[in-house]
Protein backbone atom coordinates (compact mmCIF):
# COMPACT_ATOMS: atom_id res chain seq x y z
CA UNK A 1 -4.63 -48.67 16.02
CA UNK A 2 -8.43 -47.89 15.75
CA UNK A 3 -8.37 -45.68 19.47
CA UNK A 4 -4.98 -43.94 17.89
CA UNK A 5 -7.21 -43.23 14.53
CA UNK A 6 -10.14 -42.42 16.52
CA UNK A 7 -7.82 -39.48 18.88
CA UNK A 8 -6.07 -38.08 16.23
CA UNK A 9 -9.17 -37.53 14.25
CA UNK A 10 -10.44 -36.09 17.35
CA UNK A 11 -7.66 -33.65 17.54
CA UNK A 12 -7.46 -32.31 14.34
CA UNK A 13 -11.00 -31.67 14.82
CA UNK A 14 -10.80 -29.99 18.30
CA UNK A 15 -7.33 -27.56 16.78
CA UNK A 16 -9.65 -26.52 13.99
CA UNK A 17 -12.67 -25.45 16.44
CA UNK A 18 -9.72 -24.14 18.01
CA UNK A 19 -8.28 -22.53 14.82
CA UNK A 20 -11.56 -20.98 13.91
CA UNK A 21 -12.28 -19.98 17.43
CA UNK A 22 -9.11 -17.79 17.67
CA UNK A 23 -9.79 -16.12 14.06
CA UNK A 24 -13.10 -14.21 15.56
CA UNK A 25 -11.24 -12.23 17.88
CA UNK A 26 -9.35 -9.45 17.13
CA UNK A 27 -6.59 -10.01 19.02
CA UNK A 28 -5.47 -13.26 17.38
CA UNK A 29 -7.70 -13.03 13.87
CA UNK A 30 -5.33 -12.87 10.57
CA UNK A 31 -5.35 -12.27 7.11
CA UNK A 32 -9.27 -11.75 5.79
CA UNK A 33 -10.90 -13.25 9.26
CA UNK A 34 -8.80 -9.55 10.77
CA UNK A 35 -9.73 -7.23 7.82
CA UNK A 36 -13.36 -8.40 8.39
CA UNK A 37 -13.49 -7.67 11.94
CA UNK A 38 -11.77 -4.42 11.71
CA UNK A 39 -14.34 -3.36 9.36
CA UNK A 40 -16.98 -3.54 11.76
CA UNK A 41 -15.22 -0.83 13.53
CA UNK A 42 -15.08 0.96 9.70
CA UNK A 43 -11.12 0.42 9.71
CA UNK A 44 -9.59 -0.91 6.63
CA UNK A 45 -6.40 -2.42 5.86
CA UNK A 46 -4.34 0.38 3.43
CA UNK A 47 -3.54 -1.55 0.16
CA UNK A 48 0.01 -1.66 -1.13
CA UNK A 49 1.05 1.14 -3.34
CA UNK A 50 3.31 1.97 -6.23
CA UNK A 51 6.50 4.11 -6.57
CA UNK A 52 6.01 7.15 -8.85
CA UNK A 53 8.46 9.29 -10.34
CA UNK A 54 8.68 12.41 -12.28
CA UNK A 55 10.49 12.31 -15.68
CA UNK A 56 11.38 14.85 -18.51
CA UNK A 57 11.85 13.27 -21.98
CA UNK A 58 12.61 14.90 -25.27
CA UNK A 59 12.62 13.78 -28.43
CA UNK A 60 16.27 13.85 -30.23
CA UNK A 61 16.53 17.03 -32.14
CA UNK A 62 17.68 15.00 -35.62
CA UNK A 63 14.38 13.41 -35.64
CA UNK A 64 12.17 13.73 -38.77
CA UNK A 65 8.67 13.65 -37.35
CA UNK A 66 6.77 13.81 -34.28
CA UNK A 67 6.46 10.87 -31.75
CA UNK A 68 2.68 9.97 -30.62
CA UNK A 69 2.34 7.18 -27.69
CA UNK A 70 -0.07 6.35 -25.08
CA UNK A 71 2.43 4.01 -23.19
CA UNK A 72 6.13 4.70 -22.46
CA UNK A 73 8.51 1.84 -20.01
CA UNK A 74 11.78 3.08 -18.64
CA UNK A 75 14.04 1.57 -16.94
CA UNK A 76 16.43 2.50 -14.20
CA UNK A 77 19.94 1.35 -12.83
CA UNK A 78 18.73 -1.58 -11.16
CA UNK A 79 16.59 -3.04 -13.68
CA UNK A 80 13.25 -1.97 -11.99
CA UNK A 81 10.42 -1.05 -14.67
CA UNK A 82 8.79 2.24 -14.87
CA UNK A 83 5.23 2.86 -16.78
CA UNK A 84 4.03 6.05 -18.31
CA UNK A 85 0.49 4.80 -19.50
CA UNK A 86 -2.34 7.01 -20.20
CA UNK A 87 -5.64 6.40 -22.56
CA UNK A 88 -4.80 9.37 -23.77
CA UNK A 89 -1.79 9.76 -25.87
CA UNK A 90 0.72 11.95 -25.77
CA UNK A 91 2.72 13.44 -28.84
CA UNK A 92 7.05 14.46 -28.54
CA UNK A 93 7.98 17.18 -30.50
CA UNK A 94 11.53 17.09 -31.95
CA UNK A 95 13.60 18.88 -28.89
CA UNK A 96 10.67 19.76 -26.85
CA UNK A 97 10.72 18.52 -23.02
CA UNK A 98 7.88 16.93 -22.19
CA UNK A 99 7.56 16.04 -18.17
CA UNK A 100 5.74 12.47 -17.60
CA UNK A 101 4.51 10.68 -14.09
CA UNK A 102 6.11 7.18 -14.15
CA UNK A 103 4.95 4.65 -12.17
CA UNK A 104 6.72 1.47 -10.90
CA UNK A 105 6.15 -1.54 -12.54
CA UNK A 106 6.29 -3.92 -8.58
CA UNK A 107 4.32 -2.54 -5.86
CA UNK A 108 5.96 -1.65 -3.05
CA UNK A 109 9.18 0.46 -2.20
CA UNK A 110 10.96 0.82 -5.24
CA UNK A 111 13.59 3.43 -5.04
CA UNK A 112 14.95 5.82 -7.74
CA UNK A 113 17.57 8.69 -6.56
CA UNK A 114 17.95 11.64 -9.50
CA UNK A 115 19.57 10.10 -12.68
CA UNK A 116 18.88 6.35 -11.83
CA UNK A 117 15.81 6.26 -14.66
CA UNK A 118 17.91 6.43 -17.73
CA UNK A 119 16.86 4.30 -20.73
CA UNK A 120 13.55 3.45 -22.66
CA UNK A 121 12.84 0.16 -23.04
CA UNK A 122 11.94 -2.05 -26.09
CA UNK A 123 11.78 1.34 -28.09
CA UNK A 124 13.46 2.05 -30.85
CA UNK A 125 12.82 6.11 -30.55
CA UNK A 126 15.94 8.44 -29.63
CA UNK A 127 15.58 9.81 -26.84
CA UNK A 128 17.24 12.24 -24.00
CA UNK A 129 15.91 10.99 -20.05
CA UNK A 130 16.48 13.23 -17.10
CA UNK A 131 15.32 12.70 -13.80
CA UNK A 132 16.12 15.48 -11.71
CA UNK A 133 13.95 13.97 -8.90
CA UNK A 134 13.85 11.70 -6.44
CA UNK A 135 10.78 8.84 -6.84
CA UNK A 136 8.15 9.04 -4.08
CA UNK A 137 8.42 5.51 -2.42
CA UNK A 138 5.16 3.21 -2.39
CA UNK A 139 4.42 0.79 0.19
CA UNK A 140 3.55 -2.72 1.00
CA UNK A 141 -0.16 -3.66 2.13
CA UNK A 142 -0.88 -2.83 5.73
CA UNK A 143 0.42 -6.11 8.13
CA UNK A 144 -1.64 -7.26 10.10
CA UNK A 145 0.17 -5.76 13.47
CA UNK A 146 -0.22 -2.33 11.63
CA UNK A 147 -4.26 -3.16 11.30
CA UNK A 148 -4.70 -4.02 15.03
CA UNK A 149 -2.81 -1.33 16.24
CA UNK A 150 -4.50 0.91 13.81
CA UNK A 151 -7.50 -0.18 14.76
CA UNK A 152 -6.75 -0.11 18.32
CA UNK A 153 -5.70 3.30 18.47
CA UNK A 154 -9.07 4.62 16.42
CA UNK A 155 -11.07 3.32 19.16
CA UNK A 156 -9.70 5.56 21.72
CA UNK A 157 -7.98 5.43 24.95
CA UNK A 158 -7.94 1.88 26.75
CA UNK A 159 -7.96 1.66 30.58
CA UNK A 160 -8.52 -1.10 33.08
CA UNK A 161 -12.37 -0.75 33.32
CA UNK A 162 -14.93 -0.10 31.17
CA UNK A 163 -15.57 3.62 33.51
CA UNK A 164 -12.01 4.52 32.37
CA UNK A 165 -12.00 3.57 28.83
CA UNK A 166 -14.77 5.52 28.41
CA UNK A 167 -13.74 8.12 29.75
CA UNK A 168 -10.24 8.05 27.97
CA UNK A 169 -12.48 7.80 24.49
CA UNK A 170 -14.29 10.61 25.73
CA UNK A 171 -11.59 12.81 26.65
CA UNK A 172 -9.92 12.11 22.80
CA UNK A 173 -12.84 14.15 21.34
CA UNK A 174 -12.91 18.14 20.35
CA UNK A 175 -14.14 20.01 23.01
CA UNK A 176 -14.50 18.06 25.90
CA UNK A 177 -12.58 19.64 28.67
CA UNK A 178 -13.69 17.81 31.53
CA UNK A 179 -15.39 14.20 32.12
CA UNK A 180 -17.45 12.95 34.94
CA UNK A 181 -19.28 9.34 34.56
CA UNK A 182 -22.46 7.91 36.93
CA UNK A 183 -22.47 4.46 37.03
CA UNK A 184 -25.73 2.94 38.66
């Protein structure tokens, strides 16, 4: 029993040398062990971004005074949030369109086709919602397959030998027409 203790804790010891060993090459790093080696090469992994939309709201014409906000949610057909919030606020005129940027509530691809934002939420203001546009899609953060290969391809041109790589990287760069590399 004491040998059996004494290998296993010897294994678990040798997969995490092994574990660590693998995260300081590119190749095989993940997560924040990749993003810092990428950023020695200055190439950072592209954060995950939001859906935005373009809305026109107007006030109902019945309505006895204006309406003055800094912070507006919608919400569309499929019961995704959308934020107008600005420190600024912004003041609806009885029957006067006013056109507002809303962004998605989750990051990532949220998707809104014209007419799918149609209702204010937890308001108790009368409003009229059209959407005559489709939303510009956000993404997810980078992967970390899109990083390397990102990363790859900003380094220039691989080839078999160092003479050729460099000479791939060279030929990727304005105004070189032709390449011709001494080697000692």
């Amino acid at each position: 029993i004491y040998v059996e203790m004494l290998c296993l804790m010897m294994s678990n010891m040798l997969q995490s040398f092994k574990q660590f060993y693998s995260q300081l090459d590119v190749r095989t790093a993940s997560g924040s062990f990749l993003d810092a080696l990428c950023a020695l090469s200055n190439v950072y992994r592209k954060a995950e971004t939001h859906s935005t939309c373009s809305v026109v709201l107007t006030l109902d014409e019945n309505a006895t005074q204006a309406y003055t906000t800094n912070e507006i949610q919608l919400a569309d057909v499929n019961g995704n949030i959308w934020i107008y919030s600005n420190q600024n606020s912004i003041t609806f005129e009885p029957g006067i369109p006013q056109t507002i940027i809303v962004t998605a509530e989750n990051p990532g691809p949220v998707r809104a086709d014209p007419g799918w934002i149609d209702r204010l939420v937890n308001n108790n203001v009368v409003m009229n919602i059209s959407q005559t546009t489709e939303a510009e899609i956000g993404s997810y953060s980078e992967s970390d397959t899109e990083l390397r290969a990102r990363r790859n391809s900003s380094l220039g041109a691989t080839g078999n030998t160092v003479l050729e790589t460099m000479i791939g990287t060279l030929f990727t760069l304005n105004g070189i027409d032709d390449v011709k590399i001494y080697n000692n």
